[in-house]
C-alpha atoms as a PDB file:
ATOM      1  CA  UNK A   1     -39.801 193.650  73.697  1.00  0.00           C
ATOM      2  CA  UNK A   2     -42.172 196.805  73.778  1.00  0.00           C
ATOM      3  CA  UNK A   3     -44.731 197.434  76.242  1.00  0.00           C
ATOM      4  CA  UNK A   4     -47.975 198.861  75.523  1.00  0.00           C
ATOM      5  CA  UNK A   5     -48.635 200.904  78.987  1.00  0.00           C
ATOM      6  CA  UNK A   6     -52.677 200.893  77.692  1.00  0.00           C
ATOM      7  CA  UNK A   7     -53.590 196.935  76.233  1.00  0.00           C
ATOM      8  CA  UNK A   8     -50.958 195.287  79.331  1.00  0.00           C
ATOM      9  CA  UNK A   9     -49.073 193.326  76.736  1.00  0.00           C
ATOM     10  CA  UNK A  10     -45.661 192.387  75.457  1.00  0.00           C
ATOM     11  CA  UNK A  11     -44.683 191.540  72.039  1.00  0.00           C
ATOM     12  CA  UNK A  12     -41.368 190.827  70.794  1.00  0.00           C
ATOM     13  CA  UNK A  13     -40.837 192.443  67.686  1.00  0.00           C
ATOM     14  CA  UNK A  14     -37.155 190.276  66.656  1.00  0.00           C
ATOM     15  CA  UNK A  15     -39.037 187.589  66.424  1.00  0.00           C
ATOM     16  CA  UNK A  16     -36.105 184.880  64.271  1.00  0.00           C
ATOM     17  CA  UNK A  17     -36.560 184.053  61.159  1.00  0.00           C
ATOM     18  CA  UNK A  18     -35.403 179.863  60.402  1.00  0.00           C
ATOM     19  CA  UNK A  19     -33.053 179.790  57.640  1.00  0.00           C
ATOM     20  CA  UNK A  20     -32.438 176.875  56.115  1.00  0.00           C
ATOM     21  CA  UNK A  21     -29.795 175.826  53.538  1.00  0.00           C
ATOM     22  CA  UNK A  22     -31.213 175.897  49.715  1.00  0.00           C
ATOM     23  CA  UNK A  23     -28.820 173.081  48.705  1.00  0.00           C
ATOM     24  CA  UNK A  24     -30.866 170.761  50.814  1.00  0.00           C
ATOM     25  CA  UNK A  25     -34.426 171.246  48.822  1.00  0.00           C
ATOM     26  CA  UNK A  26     -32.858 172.211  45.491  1.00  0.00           C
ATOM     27  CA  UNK A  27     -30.531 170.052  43.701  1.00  0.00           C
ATOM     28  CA  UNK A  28     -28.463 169.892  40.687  1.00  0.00           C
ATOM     29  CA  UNK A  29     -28.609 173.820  40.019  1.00  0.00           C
ATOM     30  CA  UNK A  30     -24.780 174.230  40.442  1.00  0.00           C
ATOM     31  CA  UNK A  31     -25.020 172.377  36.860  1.00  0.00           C
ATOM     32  CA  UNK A  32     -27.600 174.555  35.170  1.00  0.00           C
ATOM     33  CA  UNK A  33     -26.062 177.035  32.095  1.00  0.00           C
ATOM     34  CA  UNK A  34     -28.219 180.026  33.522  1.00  0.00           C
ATOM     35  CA  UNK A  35     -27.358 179.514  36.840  1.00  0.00           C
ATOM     36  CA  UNK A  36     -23.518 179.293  36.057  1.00  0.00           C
ATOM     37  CA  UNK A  37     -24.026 182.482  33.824  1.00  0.00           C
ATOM     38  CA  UNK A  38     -25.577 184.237  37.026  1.00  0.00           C
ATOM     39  CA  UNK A  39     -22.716 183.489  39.269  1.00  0.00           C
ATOM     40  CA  UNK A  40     -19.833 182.007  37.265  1.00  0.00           C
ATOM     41  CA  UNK A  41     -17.042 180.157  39.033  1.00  0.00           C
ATOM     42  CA  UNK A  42     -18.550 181.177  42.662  1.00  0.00           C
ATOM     43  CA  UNK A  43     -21.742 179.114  41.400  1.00  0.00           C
ATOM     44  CA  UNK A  44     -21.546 176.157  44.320  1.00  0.00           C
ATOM     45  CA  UNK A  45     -20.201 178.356  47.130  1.00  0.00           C
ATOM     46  CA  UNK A  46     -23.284 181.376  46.421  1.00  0.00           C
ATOM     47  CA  UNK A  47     -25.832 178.100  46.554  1.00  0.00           C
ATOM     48  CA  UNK A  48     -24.295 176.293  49.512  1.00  0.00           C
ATOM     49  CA  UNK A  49     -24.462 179.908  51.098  1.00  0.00           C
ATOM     50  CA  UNK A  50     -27.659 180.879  49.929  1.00  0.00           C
ATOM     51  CA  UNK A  51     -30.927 180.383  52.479  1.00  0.00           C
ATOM     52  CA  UNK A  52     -34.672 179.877  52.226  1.00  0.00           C
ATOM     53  CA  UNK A  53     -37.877 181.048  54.342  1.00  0.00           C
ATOM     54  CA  UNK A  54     -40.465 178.535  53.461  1.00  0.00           C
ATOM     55  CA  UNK A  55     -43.807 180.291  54.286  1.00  0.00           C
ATOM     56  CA  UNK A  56     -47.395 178.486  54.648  1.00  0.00           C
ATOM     57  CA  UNK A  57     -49.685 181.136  53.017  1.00  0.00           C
ATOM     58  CA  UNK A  58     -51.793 180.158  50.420  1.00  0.00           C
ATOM     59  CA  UNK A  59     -50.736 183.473  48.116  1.00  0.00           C
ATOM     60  CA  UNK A  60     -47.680 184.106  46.577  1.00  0.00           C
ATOM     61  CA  UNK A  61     -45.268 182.277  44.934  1.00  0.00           C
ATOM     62  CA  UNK A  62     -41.718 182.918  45.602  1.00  0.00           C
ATOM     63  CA  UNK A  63     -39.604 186.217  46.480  1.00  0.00           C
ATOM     64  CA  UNK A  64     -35.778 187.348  47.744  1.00  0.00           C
ATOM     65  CA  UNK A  65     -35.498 189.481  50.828  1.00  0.00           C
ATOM     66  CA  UNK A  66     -34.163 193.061  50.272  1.00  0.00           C
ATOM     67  CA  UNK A  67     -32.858 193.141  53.481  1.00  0.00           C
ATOM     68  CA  UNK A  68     -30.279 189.836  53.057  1.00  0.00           C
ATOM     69  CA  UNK A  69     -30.987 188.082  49.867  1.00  0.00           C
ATOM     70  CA  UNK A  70     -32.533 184.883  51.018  1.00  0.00           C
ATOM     71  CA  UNK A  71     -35.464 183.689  49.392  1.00  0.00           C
ATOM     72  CA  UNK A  72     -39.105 183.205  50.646  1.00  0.00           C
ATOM     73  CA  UNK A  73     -40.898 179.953  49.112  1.00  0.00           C
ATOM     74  CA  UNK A  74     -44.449 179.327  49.239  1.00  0.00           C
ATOM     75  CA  UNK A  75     -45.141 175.721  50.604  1.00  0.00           C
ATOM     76  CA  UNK A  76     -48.296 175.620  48.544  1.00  0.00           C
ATOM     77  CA  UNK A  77     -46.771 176.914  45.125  1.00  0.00           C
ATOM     78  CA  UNK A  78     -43.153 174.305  45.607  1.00  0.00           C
ATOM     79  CA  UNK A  79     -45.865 171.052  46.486  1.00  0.00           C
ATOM     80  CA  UNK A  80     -48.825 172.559  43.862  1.00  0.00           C
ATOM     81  CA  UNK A  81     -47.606 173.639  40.897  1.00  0.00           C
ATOM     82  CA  UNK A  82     -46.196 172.523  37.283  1.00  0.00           C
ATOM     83  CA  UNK A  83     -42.534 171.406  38.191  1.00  0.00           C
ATOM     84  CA  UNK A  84     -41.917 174.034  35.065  1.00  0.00           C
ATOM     85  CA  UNK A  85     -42.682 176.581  36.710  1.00  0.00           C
ATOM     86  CA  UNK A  86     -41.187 176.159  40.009  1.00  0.00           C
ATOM     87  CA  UNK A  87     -37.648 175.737  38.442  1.00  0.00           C
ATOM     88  CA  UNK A  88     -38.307 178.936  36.340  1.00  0.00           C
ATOM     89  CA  UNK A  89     -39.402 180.529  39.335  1.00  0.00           C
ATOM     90  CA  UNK A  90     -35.945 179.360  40.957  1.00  0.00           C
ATOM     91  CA  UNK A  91     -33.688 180.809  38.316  1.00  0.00           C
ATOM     92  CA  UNK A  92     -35.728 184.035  38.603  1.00  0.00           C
ATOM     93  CA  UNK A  93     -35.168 184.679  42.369  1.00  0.00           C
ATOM     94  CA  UNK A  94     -31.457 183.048  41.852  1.00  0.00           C
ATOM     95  CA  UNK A  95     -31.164 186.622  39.257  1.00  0.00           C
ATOM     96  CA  UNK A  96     -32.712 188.441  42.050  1.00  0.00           C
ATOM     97  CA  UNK A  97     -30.347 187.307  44.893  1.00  0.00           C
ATOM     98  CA  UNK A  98     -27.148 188.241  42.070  1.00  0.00           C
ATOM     99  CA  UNK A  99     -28.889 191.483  41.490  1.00  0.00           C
ATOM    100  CA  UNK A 100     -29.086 192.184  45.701  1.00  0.00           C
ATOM    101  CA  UNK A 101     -24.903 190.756  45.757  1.00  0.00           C
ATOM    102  CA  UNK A 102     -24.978 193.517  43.434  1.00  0.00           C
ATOM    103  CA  UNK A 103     -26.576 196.283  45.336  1.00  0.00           C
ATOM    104  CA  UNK A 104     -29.055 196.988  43.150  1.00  0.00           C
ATOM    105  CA  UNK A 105     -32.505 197.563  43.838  1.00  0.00           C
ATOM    106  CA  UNK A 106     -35.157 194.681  43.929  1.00  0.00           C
ATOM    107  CA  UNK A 107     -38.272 197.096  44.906  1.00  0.00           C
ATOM    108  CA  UNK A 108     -39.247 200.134  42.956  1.00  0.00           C
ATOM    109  CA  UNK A 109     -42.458 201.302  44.784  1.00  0.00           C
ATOM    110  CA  UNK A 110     -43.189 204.080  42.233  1.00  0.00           C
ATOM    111  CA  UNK A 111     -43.091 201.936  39.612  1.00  0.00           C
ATOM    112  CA  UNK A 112     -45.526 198.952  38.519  1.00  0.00           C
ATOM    113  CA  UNK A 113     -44.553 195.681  38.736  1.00  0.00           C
ATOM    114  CA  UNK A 114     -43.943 194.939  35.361  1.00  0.00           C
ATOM    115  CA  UNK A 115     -41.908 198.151  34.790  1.00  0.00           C
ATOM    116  CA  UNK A 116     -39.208 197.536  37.700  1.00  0.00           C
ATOM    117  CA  UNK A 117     -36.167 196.769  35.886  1.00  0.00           C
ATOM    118  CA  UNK A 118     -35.229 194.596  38.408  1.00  0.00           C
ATOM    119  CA  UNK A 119     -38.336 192.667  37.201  1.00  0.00           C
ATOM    120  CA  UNK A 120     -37.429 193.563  33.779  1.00  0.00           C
ATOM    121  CA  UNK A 121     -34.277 191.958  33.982  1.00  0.00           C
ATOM    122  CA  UNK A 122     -35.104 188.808  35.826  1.00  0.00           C
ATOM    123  CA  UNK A 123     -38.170 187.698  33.449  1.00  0.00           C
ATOM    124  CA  UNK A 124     -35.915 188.264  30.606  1.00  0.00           C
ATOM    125  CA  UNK A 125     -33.321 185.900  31.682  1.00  0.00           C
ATOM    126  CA  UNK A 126     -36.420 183.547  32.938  1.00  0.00           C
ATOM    127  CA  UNK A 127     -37.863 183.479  29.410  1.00  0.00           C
ATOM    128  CA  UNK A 128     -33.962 182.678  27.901  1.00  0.00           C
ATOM    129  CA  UNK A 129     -34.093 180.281  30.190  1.00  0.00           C
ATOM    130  CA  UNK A 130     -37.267 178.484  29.422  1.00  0.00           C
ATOM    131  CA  UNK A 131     -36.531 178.783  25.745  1.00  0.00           C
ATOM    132  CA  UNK A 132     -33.543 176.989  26.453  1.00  0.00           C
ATOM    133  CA  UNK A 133     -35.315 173.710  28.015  1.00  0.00           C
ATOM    134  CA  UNK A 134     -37.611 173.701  25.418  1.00  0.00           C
ATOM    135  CA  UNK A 135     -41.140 175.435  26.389  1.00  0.00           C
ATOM    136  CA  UNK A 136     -43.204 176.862  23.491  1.00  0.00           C
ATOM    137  CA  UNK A 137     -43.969 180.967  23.085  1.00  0.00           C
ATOM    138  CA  UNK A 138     -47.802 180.310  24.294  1.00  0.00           C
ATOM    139  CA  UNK A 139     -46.462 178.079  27.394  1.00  0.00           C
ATOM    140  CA  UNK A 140     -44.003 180.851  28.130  1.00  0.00           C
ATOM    141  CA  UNK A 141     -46.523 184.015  27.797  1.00  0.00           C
ATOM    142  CA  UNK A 142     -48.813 181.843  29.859  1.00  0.00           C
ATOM    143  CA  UNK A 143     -45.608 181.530  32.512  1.00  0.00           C
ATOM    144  CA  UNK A 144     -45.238 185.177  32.822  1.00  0.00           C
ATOM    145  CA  UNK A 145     -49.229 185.948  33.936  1.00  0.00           C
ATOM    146  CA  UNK A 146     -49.649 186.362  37.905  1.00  0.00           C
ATOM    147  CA  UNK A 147     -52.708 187.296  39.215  1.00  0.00           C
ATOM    148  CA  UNK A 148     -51.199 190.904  39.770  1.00  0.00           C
ATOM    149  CA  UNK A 149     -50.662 192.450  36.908  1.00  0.00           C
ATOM    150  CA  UNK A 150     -53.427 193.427  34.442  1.00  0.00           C
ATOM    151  CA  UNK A 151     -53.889 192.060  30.983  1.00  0.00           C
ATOM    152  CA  UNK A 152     -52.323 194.990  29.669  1.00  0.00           C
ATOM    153  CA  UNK A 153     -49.249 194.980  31.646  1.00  0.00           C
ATOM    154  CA  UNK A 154     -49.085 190.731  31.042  1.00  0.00           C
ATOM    155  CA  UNK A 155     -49.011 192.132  27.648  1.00  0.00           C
ATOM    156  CA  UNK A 156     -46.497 194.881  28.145  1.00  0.00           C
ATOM    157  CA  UNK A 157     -43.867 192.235  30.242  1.00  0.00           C
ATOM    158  CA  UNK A 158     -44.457 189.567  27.528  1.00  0.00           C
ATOM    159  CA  UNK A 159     -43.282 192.350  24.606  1.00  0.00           C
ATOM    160  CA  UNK A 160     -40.267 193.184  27.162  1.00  0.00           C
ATOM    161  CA  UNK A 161     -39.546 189.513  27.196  1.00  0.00           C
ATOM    162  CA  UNK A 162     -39.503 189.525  23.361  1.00  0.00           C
ATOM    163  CA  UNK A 163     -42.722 186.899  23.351  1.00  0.00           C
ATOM    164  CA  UNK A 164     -45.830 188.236  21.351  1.00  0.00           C
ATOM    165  CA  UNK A 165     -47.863 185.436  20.477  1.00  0.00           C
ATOM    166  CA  UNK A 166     -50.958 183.508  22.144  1.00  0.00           C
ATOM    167  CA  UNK A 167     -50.441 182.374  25.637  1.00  0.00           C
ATOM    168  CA  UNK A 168     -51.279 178.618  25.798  1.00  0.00           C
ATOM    169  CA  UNK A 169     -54.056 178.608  28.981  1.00  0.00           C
ATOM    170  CA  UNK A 170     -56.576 180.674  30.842  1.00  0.00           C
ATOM    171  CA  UNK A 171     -54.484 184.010  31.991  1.00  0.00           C
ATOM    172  CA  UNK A 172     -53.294 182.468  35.047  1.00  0.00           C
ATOM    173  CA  UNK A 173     -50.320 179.661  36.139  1.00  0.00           C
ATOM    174  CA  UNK A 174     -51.184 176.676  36.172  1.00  0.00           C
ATOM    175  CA  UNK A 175     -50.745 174.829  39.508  1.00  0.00           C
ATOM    176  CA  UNK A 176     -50.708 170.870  38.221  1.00  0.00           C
ATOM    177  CA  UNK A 177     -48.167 168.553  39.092  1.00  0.00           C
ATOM    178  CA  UNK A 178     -45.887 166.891  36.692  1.00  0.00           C
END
């Protein structure tokens, strides 16, 4: 706790953060082929030891802490949007959390977004991975936009993803249910 001698309050600054297991709101992703690639025959034991931070804000999508590799799920985005693009979203911040057991850096704060390799690296295997269940070029260009990034670097990370065509929607996710 820290005292401010001039305002006469307290405020604990360790406030806990609730972890809770991410086996228990995603299933079945011991079985996928890009999960299993990310962390082999340790896939069950990383999930069953992996934790989530749901968070009630109406911005943002998903993340992975720096500081312990957890991830931090938007409420809105897992009810609200395409069921696509929640599982891609999943397998991105599952490369994350392997890149963090890895020590390497998920933040590059000179960098842009698009540029970080971590990003780099984890829309790459994202794109493999929605190739692999079937979504078009358009539906995946149209994945990679977040209201973020410019059209130019949208462009730029779609060209890094090796996608170059027509995205299929308005430059933004869509948040529908399926």
């Amino acid at each position: 706790m820290k005292v401010d001698a001039g305002l006469g309050v307290r405020i604990q600054r360790d406030a806990p953060t609730r972890l809770l297991p991410f086996t228990r709101f995603f299933h079945g992703f011991e079985s996928v082929p890009a999960v299993r690639e990310l962390f082999g025959a340790r896939t069950a034991e990383v999930l069953k030891r992996l934790r989530v931070e749901f968070f009630s804000a109406r911005f943002g999508y998903m993340g992975t802490s720096d500081v312990d590799g957890h991830l931090l799920i938007s409420t809105h985005h897992l009810h609200d949007s395409e069921f696509r693009t929640v599982y891609l979203d999943v397998v991105h911040e599952l490369c994350h959390v392997r890149q963090f057991q890895r020590k390497k850096p998920l933040f590059y704060p000179d960098r842009s977004y698009v540029d970080a390799p971590s990003e780099i690296e984890a829309y790459r295997f994202t794109v493999k991975e929605g190739r692999r269940i079937g979504m078009s070029e358009p539906e995946l260009i149209d994945y990679l936009k977040v209201e973020w990034i410019s059209p130019a670097e949208h462009r730029r990370l779609a060209r890094r993803c090796g996608l170059s065509g027509r995205r299929a929607s308005p430059p933004h996710r869509r948040r529908l249910k399926k």
